[in-house]
C-alpha atoms as a PDB file:
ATOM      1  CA  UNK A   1      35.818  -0.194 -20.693  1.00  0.00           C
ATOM      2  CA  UNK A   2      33.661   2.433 -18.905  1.00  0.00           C
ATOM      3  CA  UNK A   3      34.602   5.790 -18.921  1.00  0.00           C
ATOM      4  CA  UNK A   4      31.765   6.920 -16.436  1.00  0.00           C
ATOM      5  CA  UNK A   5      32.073   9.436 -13.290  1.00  0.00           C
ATOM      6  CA  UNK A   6      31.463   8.425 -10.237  1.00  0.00           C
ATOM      7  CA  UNK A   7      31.120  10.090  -7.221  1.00  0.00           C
ATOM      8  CA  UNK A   8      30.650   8.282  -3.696  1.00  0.00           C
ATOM      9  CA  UNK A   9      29.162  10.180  -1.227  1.00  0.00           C
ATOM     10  CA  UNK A  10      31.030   9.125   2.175  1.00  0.00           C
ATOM     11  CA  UNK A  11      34.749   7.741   2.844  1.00  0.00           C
ATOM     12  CA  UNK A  12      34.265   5.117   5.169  1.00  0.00           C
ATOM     13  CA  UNK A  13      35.181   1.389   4.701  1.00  0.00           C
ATOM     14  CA  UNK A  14      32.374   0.873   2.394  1.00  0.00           C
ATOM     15  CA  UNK A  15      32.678   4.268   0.299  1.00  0.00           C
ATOM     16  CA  UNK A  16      36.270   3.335   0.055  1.00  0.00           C
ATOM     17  CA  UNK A  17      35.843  -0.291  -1.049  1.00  0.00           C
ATOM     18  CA  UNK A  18      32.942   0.746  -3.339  1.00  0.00           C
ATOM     19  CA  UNK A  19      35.699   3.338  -5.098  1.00  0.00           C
ATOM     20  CA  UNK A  20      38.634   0.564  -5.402  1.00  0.00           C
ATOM     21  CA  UNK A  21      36.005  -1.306  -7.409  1.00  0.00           C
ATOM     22  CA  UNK A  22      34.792   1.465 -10.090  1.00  0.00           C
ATOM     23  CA  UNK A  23      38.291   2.638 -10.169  1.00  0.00           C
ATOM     24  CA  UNK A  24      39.037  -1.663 -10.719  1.00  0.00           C
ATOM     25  CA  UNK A  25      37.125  -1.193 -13.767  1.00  0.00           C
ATOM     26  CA  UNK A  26      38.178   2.208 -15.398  1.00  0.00           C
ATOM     27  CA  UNK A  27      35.903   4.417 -14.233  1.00  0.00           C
ATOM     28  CA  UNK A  28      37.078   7.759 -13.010  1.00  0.00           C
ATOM     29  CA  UNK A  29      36.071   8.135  -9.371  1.00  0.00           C
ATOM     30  CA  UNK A  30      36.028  11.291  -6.839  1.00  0.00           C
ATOM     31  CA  UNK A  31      35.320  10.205  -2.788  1.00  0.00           C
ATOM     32  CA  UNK A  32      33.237  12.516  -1.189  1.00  0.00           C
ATOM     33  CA  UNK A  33      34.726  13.359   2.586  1.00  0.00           C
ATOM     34  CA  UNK A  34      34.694  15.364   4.988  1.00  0.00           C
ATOM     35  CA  UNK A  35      37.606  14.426   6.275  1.00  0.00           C
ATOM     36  CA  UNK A  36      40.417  15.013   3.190  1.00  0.00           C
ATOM     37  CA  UNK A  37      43.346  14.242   5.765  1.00  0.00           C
ATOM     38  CA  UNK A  38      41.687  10.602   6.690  1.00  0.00           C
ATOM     39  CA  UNK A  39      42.123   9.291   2.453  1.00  0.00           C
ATOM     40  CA  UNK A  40      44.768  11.053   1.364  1.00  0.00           C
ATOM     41  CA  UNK A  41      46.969   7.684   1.547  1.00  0.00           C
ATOM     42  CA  UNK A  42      43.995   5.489   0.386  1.00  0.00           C
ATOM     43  CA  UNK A  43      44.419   8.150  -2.947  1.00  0.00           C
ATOM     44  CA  UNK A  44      47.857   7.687  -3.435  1.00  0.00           C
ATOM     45  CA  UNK A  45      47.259   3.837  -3.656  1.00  0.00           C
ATOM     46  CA  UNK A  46      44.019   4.033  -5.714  1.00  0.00           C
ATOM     47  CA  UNK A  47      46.165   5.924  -8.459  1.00  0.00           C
ATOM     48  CA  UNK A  48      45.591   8.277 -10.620  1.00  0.00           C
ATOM     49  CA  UNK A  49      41.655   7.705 -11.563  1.00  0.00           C
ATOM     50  CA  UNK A  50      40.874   8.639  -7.730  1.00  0.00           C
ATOM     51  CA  UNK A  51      40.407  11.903  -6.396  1.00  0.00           C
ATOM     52  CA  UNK A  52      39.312  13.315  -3.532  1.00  0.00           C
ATOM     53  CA  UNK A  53      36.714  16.233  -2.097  1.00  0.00           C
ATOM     54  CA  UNK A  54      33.885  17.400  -0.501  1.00  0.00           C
ATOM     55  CA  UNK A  55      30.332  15.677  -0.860  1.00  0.00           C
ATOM     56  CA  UNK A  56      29.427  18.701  -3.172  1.00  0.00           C
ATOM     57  CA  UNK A  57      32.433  18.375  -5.007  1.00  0.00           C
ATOM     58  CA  UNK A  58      31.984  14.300  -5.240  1.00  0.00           C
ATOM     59  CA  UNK A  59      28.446  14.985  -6.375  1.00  0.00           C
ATOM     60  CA  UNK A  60      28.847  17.427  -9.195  1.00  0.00           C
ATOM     61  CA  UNK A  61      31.260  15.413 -10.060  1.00  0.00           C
ATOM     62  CA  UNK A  62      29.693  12.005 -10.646  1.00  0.00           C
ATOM     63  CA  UNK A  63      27.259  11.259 -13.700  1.00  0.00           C
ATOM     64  CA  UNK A  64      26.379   8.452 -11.330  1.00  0.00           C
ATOM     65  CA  UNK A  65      26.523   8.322  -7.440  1.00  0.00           C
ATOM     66  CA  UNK A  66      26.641   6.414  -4.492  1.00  0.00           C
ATOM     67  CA  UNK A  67      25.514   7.674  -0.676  1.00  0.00           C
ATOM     68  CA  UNK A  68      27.676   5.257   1.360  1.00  0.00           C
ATOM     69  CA  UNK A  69      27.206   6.812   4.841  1.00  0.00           C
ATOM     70  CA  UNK A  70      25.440   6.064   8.142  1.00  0.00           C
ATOM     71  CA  UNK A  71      21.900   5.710   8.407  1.00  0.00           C
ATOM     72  CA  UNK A  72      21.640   7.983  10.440  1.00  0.00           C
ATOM     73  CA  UNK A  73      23.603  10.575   8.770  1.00  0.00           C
ATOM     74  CA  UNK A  74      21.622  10.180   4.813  1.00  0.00           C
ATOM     75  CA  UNK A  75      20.015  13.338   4.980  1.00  0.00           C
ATOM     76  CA  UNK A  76      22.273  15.556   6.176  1.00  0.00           C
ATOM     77  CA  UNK A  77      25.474  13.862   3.799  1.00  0.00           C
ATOM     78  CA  UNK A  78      22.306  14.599   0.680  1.00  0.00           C
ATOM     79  CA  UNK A  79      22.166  18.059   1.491  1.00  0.00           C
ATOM     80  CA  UNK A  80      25.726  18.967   1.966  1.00  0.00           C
ATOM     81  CA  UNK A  81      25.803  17.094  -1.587  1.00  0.00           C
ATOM     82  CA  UNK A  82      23.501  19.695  -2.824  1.00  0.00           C
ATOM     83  CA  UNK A  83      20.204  19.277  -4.600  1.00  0.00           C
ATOM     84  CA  UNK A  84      21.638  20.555  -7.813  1.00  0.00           C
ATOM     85  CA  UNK A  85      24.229  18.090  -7.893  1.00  0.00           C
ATOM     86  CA  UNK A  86      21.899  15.324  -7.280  1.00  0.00           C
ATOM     87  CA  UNK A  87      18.932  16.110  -9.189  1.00  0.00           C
ATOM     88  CA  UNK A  88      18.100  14.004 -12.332  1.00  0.00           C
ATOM     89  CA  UNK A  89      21.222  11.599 -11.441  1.00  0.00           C
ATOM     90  CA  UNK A  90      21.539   8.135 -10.304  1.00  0.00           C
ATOM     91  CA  UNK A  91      22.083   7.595  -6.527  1.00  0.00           C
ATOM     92  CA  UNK A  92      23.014   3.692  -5.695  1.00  0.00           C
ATOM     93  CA  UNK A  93      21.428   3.776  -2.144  1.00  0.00           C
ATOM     94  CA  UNK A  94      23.815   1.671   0.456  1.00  0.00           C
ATOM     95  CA  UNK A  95      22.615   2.872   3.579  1.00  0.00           C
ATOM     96  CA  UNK A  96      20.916   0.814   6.174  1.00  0.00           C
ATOM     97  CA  UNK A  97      18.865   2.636   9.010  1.00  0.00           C
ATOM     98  CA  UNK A  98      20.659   1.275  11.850  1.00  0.00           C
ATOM     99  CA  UNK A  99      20.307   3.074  14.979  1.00  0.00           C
ATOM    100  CA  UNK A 100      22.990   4.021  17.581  1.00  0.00           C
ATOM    101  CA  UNK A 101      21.257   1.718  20.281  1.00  0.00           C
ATOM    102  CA  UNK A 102      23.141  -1.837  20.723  1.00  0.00           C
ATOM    103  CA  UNK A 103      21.880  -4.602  18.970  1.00  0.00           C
ATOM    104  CA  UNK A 104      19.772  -7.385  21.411  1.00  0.00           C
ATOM    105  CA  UNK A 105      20.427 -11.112  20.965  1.00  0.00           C
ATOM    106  CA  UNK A 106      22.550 -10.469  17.419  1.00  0.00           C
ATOM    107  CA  UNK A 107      19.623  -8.051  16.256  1.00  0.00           C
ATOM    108  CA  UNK A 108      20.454  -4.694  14.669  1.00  0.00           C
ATOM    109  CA  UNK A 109      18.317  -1.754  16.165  1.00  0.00           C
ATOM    110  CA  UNK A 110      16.674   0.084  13.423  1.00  0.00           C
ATOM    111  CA  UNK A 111      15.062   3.580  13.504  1.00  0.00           C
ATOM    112  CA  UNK A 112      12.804   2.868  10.927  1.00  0.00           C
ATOM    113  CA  UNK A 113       9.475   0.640  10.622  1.00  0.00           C
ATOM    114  CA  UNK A 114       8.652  -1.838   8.515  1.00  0.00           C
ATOM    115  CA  UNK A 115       5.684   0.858   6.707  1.00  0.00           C
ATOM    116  CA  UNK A 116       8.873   3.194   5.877  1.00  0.00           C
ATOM    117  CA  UNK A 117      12.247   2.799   5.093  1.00  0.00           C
ATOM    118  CA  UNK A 118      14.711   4.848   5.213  1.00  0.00           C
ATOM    119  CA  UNK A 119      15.271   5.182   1.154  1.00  0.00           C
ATOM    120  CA  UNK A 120      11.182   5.866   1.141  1.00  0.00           C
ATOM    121  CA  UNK A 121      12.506   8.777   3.577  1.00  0.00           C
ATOM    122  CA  UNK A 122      15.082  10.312   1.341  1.00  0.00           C
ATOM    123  CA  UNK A 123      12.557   9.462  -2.001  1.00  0.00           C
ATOM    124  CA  UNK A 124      10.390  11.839  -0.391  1.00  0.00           C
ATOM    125  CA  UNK A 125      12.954  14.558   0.212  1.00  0.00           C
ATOM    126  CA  UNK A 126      14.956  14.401  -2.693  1.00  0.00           C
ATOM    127  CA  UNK A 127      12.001  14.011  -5.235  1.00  0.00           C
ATOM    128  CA  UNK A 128      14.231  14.445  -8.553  1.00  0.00           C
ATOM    129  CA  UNK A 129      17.014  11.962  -7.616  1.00  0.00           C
ATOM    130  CA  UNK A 130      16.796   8.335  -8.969  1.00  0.00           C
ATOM    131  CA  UNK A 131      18.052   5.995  -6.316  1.00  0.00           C
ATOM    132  CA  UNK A 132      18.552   2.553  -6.273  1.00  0.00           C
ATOM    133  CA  UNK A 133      18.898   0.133  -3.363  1.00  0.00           C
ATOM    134  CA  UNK A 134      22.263  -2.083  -3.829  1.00  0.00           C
ATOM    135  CA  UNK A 135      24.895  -3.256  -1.712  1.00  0.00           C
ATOM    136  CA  UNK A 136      23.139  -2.982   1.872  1.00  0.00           C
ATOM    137  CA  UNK A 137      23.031  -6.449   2.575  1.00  0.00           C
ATOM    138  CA  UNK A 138      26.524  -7.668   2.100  1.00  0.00           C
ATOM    139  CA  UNK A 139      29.823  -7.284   4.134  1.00  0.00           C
ATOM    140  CA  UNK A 140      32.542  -4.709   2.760  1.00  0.00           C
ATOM    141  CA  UNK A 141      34.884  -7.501   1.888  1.00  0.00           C
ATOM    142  CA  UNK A 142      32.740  -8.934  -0.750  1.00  0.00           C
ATOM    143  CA  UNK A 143      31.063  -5.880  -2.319  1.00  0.00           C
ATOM    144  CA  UNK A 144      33.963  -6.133  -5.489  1.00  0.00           C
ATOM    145  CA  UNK A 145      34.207  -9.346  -6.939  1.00  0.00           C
ATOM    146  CA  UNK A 146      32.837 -11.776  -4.407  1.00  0.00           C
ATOM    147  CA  UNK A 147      33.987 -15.744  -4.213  1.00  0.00           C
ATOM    148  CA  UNK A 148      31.652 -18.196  -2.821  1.00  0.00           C
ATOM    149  CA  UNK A 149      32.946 -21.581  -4.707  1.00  0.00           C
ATOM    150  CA  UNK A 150      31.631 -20.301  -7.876  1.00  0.00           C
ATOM    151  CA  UNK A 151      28.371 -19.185  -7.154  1.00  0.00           C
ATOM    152  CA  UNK A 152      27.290 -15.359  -7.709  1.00  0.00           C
ATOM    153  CA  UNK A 153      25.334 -13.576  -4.367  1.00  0.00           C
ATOM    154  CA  UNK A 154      22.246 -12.444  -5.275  1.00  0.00           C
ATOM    155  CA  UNK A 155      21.757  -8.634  -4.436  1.00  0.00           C
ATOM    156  CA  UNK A 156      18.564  -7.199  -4.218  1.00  0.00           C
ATOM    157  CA  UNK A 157      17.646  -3.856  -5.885  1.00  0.00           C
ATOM    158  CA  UNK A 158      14.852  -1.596  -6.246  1.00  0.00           C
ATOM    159  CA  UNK A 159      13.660   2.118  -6.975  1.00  0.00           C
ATOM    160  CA  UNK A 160      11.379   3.990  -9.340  1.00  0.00           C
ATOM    161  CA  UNK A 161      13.574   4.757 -12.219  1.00  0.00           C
ATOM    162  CA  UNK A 162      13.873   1.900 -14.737  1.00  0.00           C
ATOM    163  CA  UNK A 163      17.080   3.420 -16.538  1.00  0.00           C
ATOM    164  CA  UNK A 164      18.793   3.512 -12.944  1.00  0.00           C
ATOM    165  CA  UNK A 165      18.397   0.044 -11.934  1.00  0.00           C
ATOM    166  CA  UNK A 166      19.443  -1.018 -15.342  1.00  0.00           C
ATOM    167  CA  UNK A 167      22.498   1.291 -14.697  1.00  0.00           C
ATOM    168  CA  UNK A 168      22.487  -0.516 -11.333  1.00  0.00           C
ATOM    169  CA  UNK A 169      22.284  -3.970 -12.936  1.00  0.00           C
ATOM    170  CA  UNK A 170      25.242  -3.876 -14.904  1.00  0.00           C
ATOM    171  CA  UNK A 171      27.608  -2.520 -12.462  1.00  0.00           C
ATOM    172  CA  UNK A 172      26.498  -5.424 -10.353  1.00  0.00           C
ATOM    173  CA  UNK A 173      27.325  -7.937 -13.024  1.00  0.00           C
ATOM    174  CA  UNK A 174      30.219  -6.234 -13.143  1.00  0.00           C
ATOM    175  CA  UNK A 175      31.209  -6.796  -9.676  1.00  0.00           C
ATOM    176  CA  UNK A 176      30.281 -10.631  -9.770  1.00  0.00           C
ATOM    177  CA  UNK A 177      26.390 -10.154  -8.541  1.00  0.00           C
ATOM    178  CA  UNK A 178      23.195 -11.468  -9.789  1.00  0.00           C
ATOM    179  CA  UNK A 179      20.851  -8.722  -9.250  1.00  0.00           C
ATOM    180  CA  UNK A 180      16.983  -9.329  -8.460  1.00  0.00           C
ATOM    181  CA  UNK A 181      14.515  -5.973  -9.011  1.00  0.00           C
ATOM    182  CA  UNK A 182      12.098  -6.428  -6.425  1.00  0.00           C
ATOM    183  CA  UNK A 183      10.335  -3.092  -7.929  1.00  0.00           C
ATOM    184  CA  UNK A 184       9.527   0.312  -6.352  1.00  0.00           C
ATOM    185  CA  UNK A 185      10.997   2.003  -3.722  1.00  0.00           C
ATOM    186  CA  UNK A 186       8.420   0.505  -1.448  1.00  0.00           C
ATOM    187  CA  UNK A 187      10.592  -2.595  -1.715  1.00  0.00           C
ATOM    188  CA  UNK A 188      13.095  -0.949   0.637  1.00  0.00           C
ATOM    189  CA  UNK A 189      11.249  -1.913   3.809  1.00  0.00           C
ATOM    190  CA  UNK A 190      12.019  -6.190   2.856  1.00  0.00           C
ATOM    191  CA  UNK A 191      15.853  -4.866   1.345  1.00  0.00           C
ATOM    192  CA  UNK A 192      16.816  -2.980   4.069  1.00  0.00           C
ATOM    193  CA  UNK A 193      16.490  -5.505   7.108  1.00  0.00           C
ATOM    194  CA  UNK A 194      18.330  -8.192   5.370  1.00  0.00           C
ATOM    195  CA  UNK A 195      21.721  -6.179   6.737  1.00  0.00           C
ATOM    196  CA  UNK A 196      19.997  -7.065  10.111  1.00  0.00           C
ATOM    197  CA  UNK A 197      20.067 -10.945   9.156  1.00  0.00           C
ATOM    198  CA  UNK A 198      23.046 -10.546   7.090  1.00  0.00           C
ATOM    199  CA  UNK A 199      24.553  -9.665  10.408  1.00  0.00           C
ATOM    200  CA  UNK A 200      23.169 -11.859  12.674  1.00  0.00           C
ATOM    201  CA  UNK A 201      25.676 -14.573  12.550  1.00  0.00           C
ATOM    202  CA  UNK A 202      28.561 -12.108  12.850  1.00  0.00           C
ATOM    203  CA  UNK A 203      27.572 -10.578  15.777  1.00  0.00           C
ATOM    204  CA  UNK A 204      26.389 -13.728  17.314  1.00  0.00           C
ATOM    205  CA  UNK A 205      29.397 -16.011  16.369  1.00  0.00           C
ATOM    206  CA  UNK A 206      31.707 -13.828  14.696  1.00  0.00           C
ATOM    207  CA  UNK A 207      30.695 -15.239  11.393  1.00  0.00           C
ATOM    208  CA  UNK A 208      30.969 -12.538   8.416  1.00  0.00           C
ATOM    209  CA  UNK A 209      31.650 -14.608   5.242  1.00  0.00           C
ATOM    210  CA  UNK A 210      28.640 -15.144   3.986  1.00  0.00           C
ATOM    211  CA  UNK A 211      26.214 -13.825   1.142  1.00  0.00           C
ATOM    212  CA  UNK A 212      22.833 -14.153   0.436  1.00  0.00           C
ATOM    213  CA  UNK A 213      21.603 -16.259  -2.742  1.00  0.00           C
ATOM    214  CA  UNK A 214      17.797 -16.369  -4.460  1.00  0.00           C
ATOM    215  CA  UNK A 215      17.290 -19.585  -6.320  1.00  0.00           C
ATOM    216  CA  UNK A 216      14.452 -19.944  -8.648  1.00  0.00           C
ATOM    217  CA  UNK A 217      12.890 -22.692 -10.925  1.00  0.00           C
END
C-alpha cells in the first residue's frame, strides 16, 4: 500500500474529501488551512494518518500535493505555500477559475478566457512546480470511489511533466477513474470549462449526480 505524503493545499469540502481518500488508501496526509479550529473534528475522524497545518506546513510536508482552493484564491494559497515547498514537486491542480459574479441561465462566470487558463496562469508563476489538472470537473461526492452502474468517469488530465501525470494516473485508478492525458498545460483552457457544463444541470435542475465519460473505438 502507498506510503506517500500528501499535502492538500486548502480545507474546504473538496480538500477535505480529497484527504479522506489518500488517507482511504494509506497514505499519510497533512490539510493545509488556515483555519485549524474549522477541521479539528474532521481530524479526529480521519484518524491517526491525518494531520493538520498551515499551507506551508501542508506543503513541506507532502512529496506530492494538491491546491484545492478557490479560483480565485490559487495564487495567493501558492505563495503562502512557499516556493521552496513547491518547487520540483507534484501539484494535482483542482481549481476552476470561477468568478464571484452569479452564474446566467445555469452558466458559471469565469475570469479567465478561453487563450488562458487559469493553471497556464500559475505555470507561468510557479515555473519549477509540476502540476497536473485532475478532479475539476466532477462533484465532491464522487471524487473517491465513484458508482455509476459499473462504469468508471473519465477524468481529464494534463500538464508538462510526464512523471506527474503518471503519478496522477495511478491515483486516479486508484480512486475508480479512467484518466485521459489530453497533453500540455495548454489543455487547461478545454479541462477547465467542463466544471461549467458539469454544473449546468445542477444549477438548472438541481441535478448533481452525474460524471462525465469518453468512449473510444
Amino acid at each position: 500500500m502507498p506510503s506517500q505524503k500528501i499535502g492538500i493545499i486548502g480545507s474546504g469540502i473538496v480538500g477535505r474529501t480529497l484527504a479522506s481518500g489518500f488517507i482511504k488508501y494509506d497514505y499519510e496526509v497533512m490539510l493545509g488551512t488556515g483555519h485549524i479550529e474549522k477541521v479539528i473534528e474532521w481530524q479526529k475522524q480521519a484518524g491517526k494518518k491525518a494531520r493538520i497545518g498551515s499551507f506551508s506546513e501542508a506543503a513541506a510536508f507532502g512529496s506530492l500535493l494538491v491546491l484545492a482552493v478557490k479560483g480565485l484564491a490559487a495564487k495567493e494559497a501558492l505563495k503562502a505555500a512557499g516556493t521552496p515547498n513547491l518547487d520540483g514537486k507534484t501539484v494535482i491542480d483542482v481549481t476552476n477559475p470561477i468568478a464571484d459574479a452569479p452564474a446566467k441561465n445555469g452558466v458559471l462566470k469565469y475570469f479567465t478566457s478561453l487563450d488562458a487558463s487559469l493553471m497556464e496562469v500559475l505555470q507561468e508563476q510557479f515555473p519549477k512546480v509540476n502540476f497536473v489538472k485532475a478532479f475539476n470537473s466532477i462533484g465532491s461526492a464522487f471524487m473517491v470511489n465513484p458508482y455509476f452502474g459499473g462504469l468508471k468517469p473519465t477524468m481529464f488530465i494534463c500538464g508538462n511533466n510526464e512523471n506527474s501525470k503518471r503519478e496522477v494516473v495511478e491515483i486516479l485508478d486508484r480512486f475508480g477513474f479512467e484518466a485521459e492525458d489530453m497533453g500540455t498545460v495548454e489543455a487547461a483552457r478545454a479541462i477547465e470549462p467542463l466544471c461549467m457544463l458539469w454544473c449546468i444541470p445542477g444549477l438548472l435542475r438541481n441535478d448533481w449526480e452525474h460524471a462525465f465519460k469518453f468512449l473510444k473505438k
